[in-house]
Every structure is written in structure tokens, then in C-alpha cells.
N, C-alpha and C. Protein backbone atom coordinates (compact mmCIF):
# COMPACT_ATOMS: atom_id res chain seq x y z
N UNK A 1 128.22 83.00 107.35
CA UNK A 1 127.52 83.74 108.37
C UNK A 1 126.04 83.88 107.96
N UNK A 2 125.11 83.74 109.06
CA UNK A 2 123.45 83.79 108.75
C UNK A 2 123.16 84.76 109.17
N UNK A 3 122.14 85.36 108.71
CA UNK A 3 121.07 86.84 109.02
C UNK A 3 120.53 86.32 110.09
N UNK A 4 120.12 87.04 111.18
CA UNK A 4 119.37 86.76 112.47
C UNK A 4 117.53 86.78 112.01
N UNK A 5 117.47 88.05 110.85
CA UNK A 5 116.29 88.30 110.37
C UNK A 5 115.69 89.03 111.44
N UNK A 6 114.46 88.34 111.46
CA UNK A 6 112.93 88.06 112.04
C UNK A 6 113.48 88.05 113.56
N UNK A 7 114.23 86.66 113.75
CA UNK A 7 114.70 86.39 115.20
C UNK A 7 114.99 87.29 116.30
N UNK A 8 115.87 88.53 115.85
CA UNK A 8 116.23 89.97 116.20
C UNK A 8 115.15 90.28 117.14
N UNK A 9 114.16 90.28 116.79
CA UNK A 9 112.69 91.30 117.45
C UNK A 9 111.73 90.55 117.90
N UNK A 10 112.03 89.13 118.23
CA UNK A 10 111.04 88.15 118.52
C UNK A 10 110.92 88.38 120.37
N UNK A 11 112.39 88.98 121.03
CA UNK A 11 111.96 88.87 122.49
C UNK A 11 110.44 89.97 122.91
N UNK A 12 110.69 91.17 121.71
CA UNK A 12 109.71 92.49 121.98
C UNK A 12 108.27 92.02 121.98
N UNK A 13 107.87 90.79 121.33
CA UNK A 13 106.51 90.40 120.78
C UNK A 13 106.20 89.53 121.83
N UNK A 14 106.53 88.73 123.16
CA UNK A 14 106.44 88.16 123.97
C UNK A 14 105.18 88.24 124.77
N UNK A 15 104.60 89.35 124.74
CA UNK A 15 103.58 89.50 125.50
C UNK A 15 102.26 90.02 124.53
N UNK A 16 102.09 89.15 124.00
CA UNK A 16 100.47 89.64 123.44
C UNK A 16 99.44 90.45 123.98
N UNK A 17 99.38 89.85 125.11
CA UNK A 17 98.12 90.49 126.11
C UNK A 17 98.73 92.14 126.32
N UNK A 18 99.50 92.63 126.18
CA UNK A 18 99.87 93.84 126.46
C UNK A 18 99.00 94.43 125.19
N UNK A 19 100.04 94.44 123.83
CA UNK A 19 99.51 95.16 122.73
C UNK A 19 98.17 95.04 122.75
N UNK A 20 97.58 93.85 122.86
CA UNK A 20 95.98 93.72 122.94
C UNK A 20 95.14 94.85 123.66
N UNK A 21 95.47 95.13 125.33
CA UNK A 21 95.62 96.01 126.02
C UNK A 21 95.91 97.33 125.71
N UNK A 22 96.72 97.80 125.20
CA UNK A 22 97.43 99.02 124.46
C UNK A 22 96.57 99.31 123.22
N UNK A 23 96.37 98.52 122.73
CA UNK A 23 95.19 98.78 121.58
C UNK A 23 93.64 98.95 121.93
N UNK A 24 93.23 98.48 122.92
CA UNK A 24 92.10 98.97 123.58
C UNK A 24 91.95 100.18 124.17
N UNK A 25 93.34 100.60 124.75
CA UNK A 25 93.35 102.07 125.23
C UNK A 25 92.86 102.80 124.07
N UNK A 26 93.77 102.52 123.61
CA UNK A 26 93.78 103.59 122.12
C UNK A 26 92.56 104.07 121.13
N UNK A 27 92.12 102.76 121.08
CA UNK A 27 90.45 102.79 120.58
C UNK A 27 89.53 103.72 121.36
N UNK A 28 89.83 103.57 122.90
CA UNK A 28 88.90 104.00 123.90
C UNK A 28 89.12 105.61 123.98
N UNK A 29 90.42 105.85 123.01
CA UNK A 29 90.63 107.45 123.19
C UNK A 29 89.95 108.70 122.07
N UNK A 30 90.04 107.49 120.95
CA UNK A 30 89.72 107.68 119.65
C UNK A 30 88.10 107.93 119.42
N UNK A 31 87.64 107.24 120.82
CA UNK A 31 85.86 107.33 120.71
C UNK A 31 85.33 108.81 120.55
N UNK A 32 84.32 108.88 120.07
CA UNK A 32 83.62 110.11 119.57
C UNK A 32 81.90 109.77 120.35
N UNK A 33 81.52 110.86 120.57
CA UNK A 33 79.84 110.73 121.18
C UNK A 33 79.69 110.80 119.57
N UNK A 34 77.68 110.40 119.84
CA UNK A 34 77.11 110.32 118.50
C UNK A 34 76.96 111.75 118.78
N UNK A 35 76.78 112.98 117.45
CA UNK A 35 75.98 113.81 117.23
C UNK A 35 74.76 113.99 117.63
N UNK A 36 74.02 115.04 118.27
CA UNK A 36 72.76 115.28 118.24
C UNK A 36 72.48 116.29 116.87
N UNK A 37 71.67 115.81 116.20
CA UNK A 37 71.11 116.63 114.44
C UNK A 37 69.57 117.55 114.88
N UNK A 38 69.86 118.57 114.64
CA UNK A 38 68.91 119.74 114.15
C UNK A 38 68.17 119.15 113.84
N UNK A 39 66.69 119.49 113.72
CA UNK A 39 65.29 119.55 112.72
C UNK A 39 65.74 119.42 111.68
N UNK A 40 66.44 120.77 111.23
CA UNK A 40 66.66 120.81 109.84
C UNK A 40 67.90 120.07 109.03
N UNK A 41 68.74 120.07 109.84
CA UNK A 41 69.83 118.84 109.66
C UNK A 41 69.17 117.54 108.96
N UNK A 42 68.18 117.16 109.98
CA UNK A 42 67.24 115.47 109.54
C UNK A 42 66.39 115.88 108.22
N UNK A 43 66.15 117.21 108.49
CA UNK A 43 64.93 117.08 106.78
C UNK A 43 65.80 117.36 105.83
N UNK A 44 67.28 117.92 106.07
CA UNK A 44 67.80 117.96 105.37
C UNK A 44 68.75 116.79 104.09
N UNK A 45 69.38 115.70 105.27
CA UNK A 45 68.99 114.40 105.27
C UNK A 45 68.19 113.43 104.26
N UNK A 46 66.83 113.93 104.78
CA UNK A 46 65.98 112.99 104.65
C UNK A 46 65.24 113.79 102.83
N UNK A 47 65.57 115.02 102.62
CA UNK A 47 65.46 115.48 100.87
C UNK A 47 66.22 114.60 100.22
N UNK A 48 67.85 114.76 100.87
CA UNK A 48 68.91 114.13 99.62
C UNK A 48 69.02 112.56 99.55
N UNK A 49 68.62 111.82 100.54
CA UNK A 49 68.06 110.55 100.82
C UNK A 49 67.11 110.37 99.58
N UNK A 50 65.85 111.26 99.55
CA UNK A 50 64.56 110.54 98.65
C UNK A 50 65.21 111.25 97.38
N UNK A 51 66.28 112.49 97.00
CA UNK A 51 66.54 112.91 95.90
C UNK A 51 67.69 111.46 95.28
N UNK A 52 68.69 111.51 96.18
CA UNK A 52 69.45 110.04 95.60
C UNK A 52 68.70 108.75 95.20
N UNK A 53 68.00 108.25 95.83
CA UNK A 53 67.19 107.29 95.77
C UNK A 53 66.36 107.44 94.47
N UNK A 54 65.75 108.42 93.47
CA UNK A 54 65.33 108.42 92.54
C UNK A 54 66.20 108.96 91.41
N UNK A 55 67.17 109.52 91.74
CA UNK A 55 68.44 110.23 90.61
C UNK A 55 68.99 109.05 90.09
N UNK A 56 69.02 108.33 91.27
CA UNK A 56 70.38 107.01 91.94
C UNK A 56 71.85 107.29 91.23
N UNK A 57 72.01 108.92 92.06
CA UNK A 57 73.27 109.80 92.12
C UNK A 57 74.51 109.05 93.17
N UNK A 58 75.55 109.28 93.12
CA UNK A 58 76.76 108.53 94.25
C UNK A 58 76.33 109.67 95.57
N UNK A 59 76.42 108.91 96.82
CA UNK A 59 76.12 110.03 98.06
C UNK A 59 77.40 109.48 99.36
N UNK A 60 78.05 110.43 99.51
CA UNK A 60 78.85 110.29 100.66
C UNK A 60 78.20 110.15 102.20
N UNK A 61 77.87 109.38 102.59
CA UNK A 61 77.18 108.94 103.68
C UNK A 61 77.96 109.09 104.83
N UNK A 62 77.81 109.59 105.95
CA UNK A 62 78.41 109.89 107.09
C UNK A 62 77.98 109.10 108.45
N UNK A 63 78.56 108.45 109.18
CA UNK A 63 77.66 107.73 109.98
C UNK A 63 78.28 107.41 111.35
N UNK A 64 77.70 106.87 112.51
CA UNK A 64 78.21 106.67 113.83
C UNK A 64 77.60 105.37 114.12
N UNK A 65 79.14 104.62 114.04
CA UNK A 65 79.21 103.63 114.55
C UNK A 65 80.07 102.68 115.76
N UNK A 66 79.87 102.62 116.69
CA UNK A 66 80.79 101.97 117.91
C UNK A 66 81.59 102.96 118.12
N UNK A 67 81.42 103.99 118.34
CA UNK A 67 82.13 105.33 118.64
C UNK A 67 83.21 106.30 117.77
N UNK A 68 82.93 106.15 116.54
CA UNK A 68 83.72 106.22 115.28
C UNK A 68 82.80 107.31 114.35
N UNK A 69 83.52 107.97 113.34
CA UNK A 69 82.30 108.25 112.23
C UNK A 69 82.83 107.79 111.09
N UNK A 70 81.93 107.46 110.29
CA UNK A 70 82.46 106.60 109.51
C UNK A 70 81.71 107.18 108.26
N UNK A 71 82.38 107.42 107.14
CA UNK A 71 82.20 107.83 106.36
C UNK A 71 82.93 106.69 104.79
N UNK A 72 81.50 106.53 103.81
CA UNK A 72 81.52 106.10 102.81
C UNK A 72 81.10 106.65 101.89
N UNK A 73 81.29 105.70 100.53
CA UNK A 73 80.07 106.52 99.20
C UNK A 73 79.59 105.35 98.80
N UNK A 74 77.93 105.46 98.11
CA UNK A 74 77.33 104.46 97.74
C UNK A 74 76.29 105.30 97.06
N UNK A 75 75.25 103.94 96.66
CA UNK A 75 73.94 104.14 96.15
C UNK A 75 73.07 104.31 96.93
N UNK A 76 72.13 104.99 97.39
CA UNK A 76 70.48 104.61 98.39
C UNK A 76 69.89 103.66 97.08
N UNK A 77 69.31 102.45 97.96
CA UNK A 77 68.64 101.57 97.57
C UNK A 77 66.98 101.77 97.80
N UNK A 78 66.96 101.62 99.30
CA UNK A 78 65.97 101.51 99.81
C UNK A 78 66.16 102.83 100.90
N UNK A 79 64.71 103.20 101.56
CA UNK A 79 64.55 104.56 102.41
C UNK A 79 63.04 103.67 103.10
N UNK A 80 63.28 103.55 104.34
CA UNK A 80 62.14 103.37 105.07
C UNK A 80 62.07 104.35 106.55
N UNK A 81 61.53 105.28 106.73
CA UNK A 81 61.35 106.33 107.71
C UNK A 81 60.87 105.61 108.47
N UNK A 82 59.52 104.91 108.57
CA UNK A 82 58.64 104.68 109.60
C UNK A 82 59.29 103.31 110.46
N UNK A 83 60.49 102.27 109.65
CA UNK A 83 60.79 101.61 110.22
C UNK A 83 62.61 102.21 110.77
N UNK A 84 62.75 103.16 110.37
CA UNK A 84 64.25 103.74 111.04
C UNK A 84 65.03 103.05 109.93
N UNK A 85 65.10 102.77 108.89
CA UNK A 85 66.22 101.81 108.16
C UNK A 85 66.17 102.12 106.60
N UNK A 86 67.68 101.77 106.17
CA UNK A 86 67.36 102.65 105.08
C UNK A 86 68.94 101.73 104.11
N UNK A 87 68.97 101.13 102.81
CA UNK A 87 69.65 100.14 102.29
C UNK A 87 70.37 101.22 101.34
N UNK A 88 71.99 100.51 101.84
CA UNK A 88 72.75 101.54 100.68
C UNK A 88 73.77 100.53 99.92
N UNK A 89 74.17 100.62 98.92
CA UNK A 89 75.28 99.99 98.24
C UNK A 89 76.52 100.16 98.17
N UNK A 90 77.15 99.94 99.09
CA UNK A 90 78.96 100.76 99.11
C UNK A 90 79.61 100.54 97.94
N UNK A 91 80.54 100.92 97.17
CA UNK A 91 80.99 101.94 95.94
C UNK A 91 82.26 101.24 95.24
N UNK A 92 82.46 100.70 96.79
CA UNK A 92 83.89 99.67 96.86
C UNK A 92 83.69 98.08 96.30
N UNK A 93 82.48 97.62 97.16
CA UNK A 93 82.48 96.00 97.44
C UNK A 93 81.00 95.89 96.44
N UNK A 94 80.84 96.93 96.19
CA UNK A 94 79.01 96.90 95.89
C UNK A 94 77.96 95.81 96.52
N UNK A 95 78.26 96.04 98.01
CA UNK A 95 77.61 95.12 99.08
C UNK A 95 76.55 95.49 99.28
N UNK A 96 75.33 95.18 99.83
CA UNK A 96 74.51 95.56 100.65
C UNK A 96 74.30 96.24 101.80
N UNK A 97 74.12 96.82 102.57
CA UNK A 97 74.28 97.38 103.75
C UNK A 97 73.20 98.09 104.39
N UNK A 98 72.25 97.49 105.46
CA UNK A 98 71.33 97.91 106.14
C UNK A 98 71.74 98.73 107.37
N UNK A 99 71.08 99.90 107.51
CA UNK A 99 71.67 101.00 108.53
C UNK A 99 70.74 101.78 109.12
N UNK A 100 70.45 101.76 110.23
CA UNK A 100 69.48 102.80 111.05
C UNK A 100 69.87 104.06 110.09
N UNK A 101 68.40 104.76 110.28
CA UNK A 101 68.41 106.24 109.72
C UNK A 101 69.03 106.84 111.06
N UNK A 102 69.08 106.42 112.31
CA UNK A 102 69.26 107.14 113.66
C UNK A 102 70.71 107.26 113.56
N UNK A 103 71.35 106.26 113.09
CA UNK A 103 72.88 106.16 112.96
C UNK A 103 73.71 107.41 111.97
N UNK A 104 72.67 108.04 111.18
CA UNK A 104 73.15 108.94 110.21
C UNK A 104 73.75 110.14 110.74
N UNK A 105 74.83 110.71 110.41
CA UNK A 105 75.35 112.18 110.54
C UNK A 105 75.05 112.73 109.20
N UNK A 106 75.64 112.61 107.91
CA UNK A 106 75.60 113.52 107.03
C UNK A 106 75.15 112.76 106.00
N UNK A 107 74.53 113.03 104.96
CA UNK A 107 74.81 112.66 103.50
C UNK A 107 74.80 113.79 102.71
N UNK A 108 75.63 113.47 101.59
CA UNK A 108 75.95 114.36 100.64
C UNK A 108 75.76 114.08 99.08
N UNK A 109 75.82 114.76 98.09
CA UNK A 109 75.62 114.45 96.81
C UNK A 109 77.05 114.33 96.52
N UNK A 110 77.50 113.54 95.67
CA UNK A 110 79.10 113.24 95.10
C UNK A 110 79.26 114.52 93.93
């Protein structure tokens, strides 16, 4: 006698375009508006930004992206105000990563 396995659950998977569908809902529920940040929120920000950047302390970075917040830890590399952009090193992949300052919700000291 043979195991059916896999075979068992193959009629349920028939329709791709559904789950595809079903997973778009889901995303679309999960969306978040960006934050609007205080004055002091942004200078607040924008201290632990130029304090990491010369400590080059770990900073939990908070951020809004495609309707999500997204939260990492890294290095500040680079800090450019006047051009909106600002280079961090994620903690994980030790990648690069260029990011609007506009995109920011929080940073924190580790």
C-alpha cells in the first residue's frame, strides 16, 4: 500500500489566482497611513541621527514603507538633511541602505 502524501491536498491548490487575490486583500487591510511627526519629534530625530553617526552606536530605526512600519537596527552612515537622505547599515546583512529622512518614524539608541 502507498501514501497518497502531497497528492491528498493538490485539488485545494487549483486556483492560484484566488490566493493571489486573498493575499492582496489582506495586505490592503494591514496598510497603515504614514505618521505626521511633531517639530520636536523631527529635531528629535534629527539629535540621535547626528549623535549615532559620530558615537557609531546600534539605532533602532523605525520607518514607513508601502503602507507598513518597518522597523530595523543598524549603523547611520551617512546624514544628508538638505538632500532628504540619509545611509544606514542593517545589523543583519550589513547592507547598505539609502532612505528618505521623510520616510522616518522613530529612531532610537540600542
Amino acid at each position: 500500500m502507498e501514501s497518497r502524501g502531497m497528492k491528498k491536498w493538490r485539488p485545494f491548490a487549483t486556483m492560484p489566482e484566488q490566493y493571489i487575490g486573498l493575499k492582496e486583500v489582506i495586505n490592503k487591510q494591514l496598510e497603515v497611513n504614514q505618521p505626521v511627526l511633531t517639530e520636536e519629534q523631527m529635531e528629535q530625530m534629527n539629535f540621535t541621527l547626528i549623535e549615532d553617526l559620530h558615537t557609531n552606536k546600534q539605532v533602532y530605526l523605525t520607518y514607513y514603507k508601502r503602507g507598513q512600519r518597518i522597523t530595523e537596527t543598524g549603523y547611520i552612515q551617512f546624514v544628508d538633511s538638505l538632500g532628504d537622505l540619509f545611509i544606514f547599515i542593517d545589523d543583519v546583512f550589513e547592507l547598505k541602505n539609502k532612505m528618505r529622512l521623510s520616510e522616518l518614524i522613530d529612531v532610537r539608541l540600542a
